[in-house]
Protein backbone atom coordinates (compact mmCIF):
# COMPACT_ATOMS: atom_id res chain seq x y z
CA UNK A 1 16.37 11.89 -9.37
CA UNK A 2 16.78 15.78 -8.33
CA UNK A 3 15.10 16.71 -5.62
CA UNK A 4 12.83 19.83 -6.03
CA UNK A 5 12.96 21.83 -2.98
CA UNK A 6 9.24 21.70 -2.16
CA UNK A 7 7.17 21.73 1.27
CA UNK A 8 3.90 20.50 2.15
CA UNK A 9 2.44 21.75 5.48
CA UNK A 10 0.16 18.93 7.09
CA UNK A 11 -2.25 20.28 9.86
CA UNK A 12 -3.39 17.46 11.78
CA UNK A 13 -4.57 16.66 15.19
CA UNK A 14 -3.35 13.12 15.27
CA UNK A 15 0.57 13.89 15.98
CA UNK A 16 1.14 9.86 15.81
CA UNK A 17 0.11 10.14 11.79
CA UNK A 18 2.00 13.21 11.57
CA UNK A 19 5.18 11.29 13.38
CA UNK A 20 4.21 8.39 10.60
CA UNK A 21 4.16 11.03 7.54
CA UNK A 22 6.52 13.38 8.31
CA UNK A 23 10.23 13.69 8.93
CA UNK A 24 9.94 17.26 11.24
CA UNK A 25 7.02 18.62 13.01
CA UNK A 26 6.16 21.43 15.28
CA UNK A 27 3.06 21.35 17.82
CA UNK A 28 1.08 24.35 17.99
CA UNK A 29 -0.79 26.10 21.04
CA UNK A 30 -2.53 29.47 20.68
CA UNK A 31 -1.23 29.93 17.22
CA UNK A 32 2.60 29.53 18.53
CA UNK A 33 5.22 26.60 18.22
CA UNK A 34 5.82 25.44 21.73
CA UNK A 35 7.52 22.68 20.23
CA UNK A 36 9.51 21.61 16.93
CA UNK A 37 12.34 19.61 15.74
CA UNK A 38 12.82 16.46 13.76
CA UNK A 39 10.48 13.00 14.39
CA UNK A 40 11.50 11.03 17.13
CA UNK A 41 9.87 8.19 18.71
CA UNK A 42 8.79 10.64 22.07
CA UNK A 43 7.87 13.54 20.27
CA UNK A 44 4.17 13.02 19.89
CA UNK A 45 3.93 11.79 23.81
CA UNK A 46 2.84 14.13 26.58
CA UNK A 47 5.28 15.55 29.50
């Protein structure tokens, strides 16, 4: 099967469900990415 070379955008404010769902996400403050890159287990954890 061929991919198709969609997106979906999930907002969400639970980043563990996002870290479950997706394979890259970004975290937004102020309407700006302070953070993005690809899911990791520490991604969704504070500093």
């Amino acid at each position: 099967m061929e991919k198709a070379g969609l997106t979906d955008l999930l907002v969400a404010h639970d980043s563990g469900v996002v870290a479950h769902l997706c394979d890259r996400m970004a975290v937004m403050q102020h309407r700006r990415a302070v953070k993005a890159g690809f899911r990791n287990p520490g991604f969704h954890q504070q500093p």
